[in-house]
N, C-alpha and C. Protein backbone atom coordinates (compact mmCIF):
# COMPACT_ATOMS: atom_id res chain seq x y z
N UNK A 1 91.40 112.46 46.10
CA UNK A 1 91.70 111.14 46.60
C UNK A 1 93.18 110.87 46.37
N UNK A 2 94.14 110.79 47.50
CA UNK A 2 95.25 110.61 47.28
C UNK A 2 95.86 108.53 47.42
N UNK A 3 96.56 107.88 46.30
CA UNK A 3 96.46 107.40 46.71
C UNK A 3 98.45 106.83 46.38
N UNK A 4 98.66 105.82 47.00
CA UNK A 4 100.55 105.82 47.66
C UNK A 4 100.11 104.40 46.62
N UNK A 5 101.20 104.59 45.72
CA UNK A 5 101.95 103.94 44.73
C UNK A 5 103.31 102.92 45.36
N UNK A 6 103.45 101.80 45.31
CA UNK A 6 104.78 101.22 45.83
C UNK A 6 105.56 100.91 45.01
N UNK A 7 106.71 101.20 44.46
CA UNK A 7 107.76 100.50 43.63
C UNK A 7 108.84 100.47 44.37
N UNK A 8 109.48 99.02 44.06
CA UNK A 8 111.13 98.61 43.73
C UNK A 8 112.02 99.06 42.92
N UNK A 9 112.51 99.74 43.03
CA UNK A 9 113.35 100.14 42.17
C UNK A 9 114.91 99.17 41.87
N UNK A 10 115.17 98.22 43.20
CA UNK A 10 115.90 97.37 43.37
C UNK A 10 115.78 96.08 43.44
N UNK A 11 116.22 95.43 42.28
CA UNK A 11 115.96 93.92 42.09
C UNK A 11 116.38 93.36 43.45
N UNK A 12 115.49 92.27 43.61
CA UNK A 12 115.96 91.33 44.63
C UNK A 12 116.98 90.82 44.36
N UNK A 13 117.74 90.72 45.98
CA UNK A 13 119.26 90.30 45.42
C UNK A 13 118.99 88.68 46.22
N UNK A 14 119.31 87.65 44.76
CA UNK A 14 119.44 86.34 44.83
C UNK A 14 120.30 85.80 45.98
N UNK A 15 120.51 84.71 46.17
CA UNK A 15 121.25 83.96 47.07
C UNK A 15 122.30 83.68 46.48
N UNK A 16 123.32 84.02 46.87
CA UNK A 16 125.04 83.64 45.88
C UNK A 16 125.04 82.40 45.62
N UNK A 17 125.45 82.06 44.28
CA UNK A 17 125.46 80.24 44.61
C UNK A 17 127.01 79.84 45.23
N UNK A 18 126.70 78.63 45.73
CA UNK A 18 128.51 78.32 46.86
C UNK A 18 128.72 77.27 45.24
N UNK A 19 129.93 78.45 45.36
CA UNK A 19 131.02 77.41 44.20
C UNK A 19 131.47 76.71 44.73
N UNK A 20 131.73 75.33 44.16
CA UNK A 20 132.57 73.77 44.46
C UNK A 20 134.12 74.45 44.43
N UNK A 21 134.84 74.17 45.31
CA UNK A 21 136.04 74.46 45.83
C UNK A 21 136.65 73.03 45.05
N UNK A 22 137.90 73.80 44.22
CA UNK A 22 138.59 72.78 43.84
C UNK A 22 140.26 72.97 44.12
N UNK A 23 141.04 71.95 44.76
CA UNK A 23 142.50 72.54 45.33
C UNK A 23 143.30 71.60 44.06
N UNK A 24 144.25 72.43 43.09
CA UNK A 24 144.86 71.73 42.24
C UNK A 24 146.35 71.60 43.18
N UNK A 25 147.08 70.30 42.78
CA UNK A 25 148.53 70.18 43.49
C UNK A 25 149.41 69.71 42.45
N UNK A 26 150.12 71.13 41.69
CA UNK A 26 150.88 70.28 40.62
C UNK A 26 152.01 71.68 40.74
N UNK A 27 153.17 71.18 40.30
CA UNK A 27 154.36 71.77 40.61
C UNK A 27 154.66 72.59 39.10
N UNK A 28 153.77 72.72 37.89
CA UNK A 28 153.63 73.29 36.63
C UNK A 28 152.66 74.43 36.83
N UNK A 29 153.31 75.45 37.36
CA UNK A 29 152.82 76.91 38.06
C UNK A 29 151.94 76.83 36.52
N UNK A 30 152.62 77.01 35.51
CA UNK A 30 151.46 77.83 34.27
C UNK A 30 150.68 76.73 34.23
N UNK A 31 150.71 75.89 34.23
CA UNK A 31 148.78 74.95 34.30
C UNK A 31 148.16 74.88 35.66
N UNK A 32 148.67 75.19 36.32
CA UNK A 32 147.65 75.72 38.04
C UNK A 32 147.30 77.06 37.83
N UNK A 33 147.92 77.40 37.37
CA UNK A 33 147.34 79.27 37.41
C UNK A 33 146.10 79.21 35.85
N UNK A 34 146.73 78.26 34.85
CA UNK A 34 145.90 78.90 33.74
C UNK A 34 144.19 77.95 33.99
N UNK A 35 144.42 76.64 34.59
CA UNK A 35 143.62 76.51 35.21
C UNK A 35 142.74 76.67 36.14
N UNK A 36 143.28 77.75 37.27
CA UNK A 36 142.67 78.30 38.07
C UNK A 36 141.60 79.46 37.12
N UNK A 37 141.95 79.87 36.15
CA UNK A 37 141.87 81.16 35.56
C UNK A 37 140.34 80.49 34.81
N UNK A 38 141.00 79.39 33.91
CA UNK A 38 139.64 78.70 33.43
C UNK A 38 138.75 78.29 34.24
N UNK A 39 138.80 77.86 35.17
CA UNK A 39 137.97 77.63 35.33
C UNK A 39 136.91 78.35 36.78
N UNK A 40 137.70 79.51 36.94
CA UNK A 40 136.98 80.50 37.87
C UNK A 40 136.08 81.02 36.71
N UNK A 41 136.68 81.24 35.69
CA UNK A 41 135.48 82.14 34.71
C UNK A 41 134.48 81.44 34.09
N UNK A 42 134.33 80.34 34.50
CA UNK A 42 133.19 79.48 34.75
C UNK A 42 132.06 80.49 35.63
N UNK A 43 132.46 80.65 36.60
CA UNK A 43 131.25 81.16 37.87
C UNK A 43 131.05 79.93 38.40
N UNK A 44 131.65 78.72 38.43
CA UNK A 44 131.36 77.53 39.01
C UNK A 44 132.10 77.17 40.41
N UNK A 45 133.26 77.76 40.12
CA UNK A 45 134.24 77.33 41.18
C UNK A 45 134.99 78.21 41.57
N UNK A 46 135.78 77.78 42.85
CA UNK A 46 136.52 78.79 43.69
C UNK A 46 137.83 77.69 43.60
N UNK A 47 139.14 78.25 43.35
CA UNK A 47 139.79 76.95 42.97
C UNK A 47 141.33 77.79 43.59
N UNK A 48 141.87 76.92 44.43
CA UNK A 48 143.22 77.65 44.75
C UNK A 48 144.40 76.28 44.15
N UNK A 49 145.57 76.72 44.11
CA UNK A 49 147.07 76.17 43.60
C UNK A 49 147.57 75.69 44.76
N UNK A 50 148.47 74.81 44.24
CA UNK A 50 149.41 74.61 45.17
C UNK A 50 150.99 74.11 44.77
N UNK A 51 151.77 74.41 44.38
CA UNK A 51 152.94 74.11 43.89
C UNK A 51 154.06 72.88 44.74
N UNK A 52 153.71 73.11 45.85
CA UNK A 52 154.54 72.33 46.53
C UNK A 52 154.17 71.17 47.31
N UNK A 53 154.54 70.01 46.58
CA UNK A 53 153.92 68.90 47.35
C UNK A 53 154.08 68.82 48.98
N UNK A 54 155.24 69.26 49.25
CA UNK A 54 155.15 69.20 50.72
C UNK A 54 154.21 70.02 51.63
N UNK A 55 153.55 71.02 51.05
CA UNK A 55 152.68 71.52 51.74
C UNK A 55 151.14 71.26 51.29
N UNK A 56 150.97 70.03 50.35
CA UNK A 56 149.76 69.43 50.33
C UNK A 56 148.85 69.91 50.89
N UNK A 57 149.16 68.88 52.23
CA UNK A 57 148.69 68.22 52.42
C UNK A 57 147.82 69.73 54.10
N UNK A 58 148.56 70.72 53.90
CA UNK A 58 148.64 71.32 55.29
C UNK A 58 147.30 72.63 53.92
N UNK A 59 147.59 72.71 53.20
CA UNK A 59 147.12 73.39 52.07
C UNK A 59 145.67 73.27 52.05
N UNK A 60 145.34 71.48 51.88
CA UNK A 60 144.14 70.81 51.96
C UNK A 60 143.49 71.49 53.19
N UNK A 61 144.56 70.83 54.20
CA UNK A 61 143.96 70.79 56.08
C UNK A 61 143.00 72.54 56.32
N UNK A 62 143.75 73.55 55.17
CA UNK A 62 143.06 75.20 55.61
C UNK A 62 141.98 75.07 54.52
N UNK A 63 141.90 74.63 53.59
CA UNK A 63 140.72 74.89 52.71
C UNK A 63 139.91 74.13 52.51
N UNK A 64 139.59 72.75 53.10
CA UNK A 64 138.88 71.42 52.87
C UNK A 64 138.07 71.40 51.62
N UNK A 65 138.87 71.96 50.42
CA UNK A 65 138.45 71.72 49.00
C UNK A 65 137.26 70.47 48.89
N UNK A 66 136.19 70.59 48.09
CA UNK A 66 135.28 69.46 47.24
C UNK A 66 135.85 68.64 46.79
N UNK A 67 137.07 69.08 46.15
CA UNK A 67 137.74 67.96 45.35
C UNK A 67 139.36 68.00 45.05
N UNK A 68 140.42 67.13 45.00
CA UNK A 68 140.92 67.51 45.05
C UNK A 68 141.83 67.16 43.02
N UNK A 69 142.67 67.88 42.66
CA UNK A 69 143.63 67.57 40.77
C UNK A 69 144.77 66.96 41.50
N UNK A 70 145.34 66.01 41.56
CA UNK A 70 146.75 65.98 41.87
C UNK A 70 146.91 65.17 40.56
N UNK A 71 148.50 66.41 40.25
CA UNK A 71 149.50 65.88 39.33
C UNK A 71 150.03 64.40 39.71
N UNK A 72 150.47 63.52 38.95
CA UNK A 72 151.27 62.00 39.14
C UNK A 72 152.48 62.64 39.20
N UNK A 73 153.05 63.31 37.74
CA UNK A 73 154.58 63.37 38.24
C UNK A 73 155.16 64.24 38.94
N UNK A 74 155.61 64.13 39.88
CA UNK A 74 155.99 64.70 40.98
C UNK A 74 157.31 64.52 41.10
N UNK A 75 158.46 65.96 41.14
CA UNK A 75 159.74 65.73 41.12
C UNK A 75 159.77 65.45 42.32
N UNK A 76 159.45 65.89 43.60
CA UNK A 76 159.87 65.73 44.76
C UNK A 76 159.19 64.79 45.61
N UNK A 77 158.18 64.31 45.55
CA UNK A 77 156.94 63.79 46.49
C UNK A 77 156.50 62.37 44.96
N UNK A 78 156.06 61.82 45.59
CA UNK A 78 155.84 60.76 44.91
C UNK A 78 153.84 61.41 45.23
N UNK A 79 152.87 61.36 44.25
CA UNK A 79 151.92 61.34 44.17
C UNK A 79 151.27 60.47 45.00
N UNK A 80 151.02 59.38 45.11
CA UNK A 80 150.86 58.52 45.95
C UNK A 80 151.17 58.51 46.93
N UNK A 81 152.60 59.02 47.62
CA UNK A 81 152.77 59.69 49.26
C UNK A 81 151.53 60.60 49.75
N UNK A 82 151.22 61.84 48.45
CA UNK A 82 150.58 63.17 48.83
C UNK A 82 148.68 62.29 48.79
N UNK A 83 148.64 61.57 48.34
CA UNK A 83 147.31 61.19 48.16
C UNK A 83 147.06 60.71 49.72
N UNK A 84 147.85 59.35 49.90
CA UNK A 84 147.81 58.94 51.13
C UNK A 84 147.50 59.80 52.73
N UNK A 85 148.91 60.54 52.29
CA UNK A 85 148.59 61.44 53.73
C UNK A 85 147.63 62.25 54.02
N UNK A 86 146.90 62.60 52.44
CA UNK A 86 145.63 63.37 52.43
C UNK A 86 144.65 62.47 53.27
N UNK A 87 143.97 61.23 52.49
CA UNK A 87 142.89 60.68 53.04
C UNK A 87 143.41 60.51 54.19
N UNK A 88 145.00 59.87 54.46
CA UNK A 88 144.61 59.55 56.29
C UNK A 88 143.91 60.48 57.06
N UNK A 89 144.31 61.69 56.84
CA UNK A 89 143.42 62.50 57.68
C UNK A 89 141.95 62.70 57.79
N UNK A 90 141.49 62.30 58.77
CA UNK A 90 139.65 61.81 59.27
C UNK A 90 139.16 62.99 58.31
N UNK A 91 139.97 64.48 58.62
CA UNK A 91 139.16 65.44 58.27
C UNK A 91 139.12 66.03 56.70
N UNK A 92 139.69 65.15 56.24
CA UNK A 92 139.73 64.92 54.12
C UNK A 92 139.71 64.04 53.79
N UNK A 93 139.27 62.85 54.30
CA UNK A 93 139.42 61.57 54.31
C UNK A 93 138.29 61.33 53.10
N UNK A 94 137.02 62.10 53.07
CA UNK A 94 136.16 61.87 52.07
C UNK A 94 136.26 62.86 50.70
N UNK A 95 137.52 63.21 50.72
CA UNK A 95 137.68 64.52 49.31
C UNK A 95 137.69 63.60 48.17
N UNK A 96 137.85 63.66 47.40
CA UNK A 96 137.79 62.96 46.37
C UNK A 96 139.09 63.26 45.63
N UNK A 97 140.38 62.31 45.16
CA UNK A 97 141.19 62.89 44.49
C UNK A 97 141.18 62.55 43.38
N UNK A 98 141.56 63.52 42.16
CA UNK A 98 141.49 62.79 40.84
C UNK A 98 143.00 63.39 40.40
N UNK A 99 143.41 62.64 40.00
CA UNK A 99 144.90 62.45 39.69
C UNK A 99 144.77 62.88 38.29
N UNK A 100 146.12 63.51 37.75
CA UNK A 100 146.10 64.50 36.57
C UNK A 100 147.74 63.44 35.75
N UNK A 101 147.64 63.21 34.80
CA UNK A 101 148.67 62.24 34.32
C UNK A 101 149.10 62.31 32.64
N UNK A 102 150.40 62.20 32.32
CA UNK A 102 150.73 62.14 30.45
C UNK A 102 151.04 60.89 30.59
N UNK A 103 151.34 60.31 31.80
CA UNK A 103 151.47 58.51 31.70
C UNK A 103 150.48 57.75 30.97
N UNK A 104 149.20 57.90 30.82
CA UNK A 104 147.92 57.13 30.52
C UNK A 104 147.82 58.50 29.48
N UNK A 105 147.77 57.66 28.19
CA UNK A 105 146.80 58.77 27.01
C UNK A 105 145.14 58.74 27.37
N UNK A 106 144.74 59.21 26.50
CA UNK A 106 142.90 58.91 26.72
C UNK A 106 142.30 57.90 25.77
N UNK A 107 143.38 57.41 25.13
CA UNK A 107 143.28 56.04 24.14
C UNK A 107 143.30 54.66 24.98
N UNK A 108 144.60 55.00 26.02
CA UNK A 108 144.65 53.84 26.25
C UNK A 108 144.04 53.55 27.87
N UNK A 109 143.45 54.72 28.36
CA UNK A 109 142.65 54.96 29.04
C UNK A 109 141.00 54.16 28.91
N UNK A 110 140.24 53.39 30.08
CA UNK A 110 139.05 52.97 30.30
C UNK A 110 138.37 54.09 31.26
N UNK A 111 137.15 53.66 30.64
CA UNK A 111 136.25 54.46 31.85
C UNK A 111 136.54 53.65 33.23
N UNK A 112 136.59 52.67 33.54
CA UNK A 112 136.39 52.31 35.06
C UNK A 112 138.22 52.11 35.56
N UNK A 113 139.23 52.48 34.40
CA UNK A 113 140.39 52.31 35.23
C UNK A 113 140.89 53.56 35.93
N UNK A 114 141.89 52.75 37.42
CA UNK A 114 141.98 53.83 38.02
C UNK A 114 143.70 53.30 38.51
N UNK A 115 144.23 54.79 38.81
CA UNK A 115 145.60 54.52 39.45
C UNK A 115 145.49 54.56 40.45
N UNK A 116 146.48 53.90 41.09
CA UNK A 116 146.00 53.69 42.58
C UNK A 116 144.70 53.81 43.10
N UNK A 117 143.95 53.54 42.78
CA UNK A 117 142.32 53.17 43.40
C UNK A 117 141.80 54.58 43.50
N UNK A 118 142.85 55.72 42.75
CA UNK A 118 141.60 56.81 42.21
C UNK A 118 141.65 57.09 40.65
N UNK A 119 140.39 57.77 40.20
CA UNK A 119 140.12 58.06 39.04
C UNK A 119 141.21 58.86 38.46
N UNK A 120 141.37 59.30 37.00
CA UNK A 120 142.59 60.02 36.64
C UNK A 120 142.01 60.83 35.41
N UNK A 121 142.42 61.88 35.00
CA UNK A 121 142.42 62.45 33.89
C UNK A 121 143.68 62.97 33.11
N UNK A 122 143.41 62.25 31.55
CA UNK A 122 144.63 62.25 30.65
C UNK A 122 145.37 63.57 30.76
N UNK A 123 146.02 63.88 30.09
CA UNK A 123 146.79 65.37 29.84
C UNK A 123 147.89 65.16 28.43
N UNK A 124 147.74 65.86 28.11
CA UNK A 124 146.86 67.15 27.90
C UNK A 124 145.25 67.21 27.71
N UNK A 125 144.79 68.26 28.27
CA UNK A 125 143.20 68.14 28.80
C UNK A 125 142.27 69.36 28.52
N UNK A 126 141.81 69.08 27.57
CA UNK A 126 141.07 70.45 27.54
C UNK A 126 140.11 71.39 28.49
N UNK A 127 139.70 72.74 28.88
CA UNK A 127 138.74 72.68 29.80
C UNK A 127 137.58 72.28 29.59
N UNK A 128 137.28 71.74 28.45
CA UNK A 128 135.67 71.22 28.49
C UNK A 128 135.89 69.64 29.24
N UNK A 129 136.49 68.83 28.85
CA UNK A 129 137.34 67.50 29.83
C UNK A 129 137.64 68.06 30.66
N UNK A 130 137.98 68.57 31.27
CA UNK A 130 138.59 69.05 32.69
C UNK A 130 136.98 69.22 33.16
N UNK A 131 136.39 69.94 33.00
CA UNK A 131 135.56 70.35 33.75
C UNK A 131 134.27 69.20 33.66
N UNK A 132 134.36 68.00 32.89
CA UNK A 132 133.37 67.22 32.72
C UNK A 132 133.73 66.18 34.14
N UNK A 133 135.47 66.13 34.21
CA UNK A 133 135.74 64.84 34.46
C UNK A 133 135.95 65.69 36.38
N UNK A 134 135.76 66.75 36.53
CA UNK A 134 135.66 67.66 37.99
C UNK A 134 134.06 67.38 38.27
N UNK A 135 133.05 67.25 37.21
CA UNK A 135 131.57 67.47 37.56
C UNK A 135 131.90 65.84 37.83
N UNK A 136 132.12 64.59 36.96
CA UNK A 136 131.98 63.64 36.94
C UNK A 136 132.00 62.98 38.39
N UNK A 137 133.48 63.48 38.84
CA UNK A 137 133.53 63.25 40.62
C UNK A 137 133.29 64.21 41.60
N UNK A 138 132.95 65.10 41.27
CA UNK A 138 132.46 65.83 42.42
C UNK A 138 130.79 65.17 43.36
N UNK A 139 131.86 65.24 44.97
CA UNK A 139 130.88 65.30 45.59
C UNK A 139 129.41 65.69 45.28
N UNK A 140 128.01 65.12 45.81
CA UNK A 140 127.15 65.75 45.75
C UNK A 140 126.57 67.04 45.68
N UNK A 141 127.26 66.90 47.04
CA UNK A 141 126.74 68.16 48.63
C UNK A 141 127.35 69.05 47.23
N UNK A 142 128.30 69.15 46.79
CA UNK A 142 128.54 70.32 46.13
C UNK A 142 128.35 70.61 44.28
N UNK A 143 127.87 69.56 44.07
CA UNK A 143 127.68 69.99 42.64
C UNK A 143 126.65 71.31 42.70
N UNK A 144 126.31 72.07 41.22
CA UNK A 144 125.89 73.15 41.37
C UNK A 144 124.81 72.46 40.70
């Protein structure tokens, strides 16, 4: 009596999870890169730089990031220019920006205050804060 045995030898391969896309815009290459670094090795996120305020906003327009870090101080671009021209556009109009700042400590910081009518996180910032205050506003559609 012969009889046929079936095995897998190959685990099922899961569904990738879609990391929350996060676009940082700060002109301090070593905290965009060391942040990119932290927080890819999460497995949470897909996170690109951007150094130059003038190309924000064209930066945003190719990657329609979940969310967006913008630095306040800005040698060249006033933060508030780069925010603006972001939302005007219909097609980022719902990103969420959270502004990155040494102006506001985390002392003298409230939970419900905001600069310019977006949320902010202190700095210096650790990645466990960083990554609370990225879950905190992140879109739905994309939390993990």
């Amino acid at each position: 009596m012969n009889r046929t045995i079936e095995a897998s030898f190959f685990p099922e391969v899961a569904e990738p999870l879609k990391k929350a896309c996060i676009l940082i815009i700060d002109n301090d290459r070593d905290f965009t890169h060391s942040a990119k670094r932290a927080l890819e090795m999460t497995g949470h996120y897909f996170v690109s730089e951007e150094n130059d305020a003038s190309k924000a906003h064209q930066t945003a327009q190719k990657l329609k990031p979940d969310l967006i870090l913008l630095d306040i101080a800005r040698p060249e671009k006033d933060a508030g220019e780069v925010a603006a021209r972001i939302q005007s556009d219909p097609a980022l109009h719902g990103i969420p920006i959270v502004l990155l700042t040494a102006l506001v400590t985390k002392a003298e910081g409230r939970p419900a205050l905001r600069i310019q009518g977006h949320p902010f996180l202190a700095r210096p910032i650790s990645l466990p804060e960083l990554i609370e205050g990225i879950e905190e506003h992140m879109p739905e559609r994309a939390t993990l």
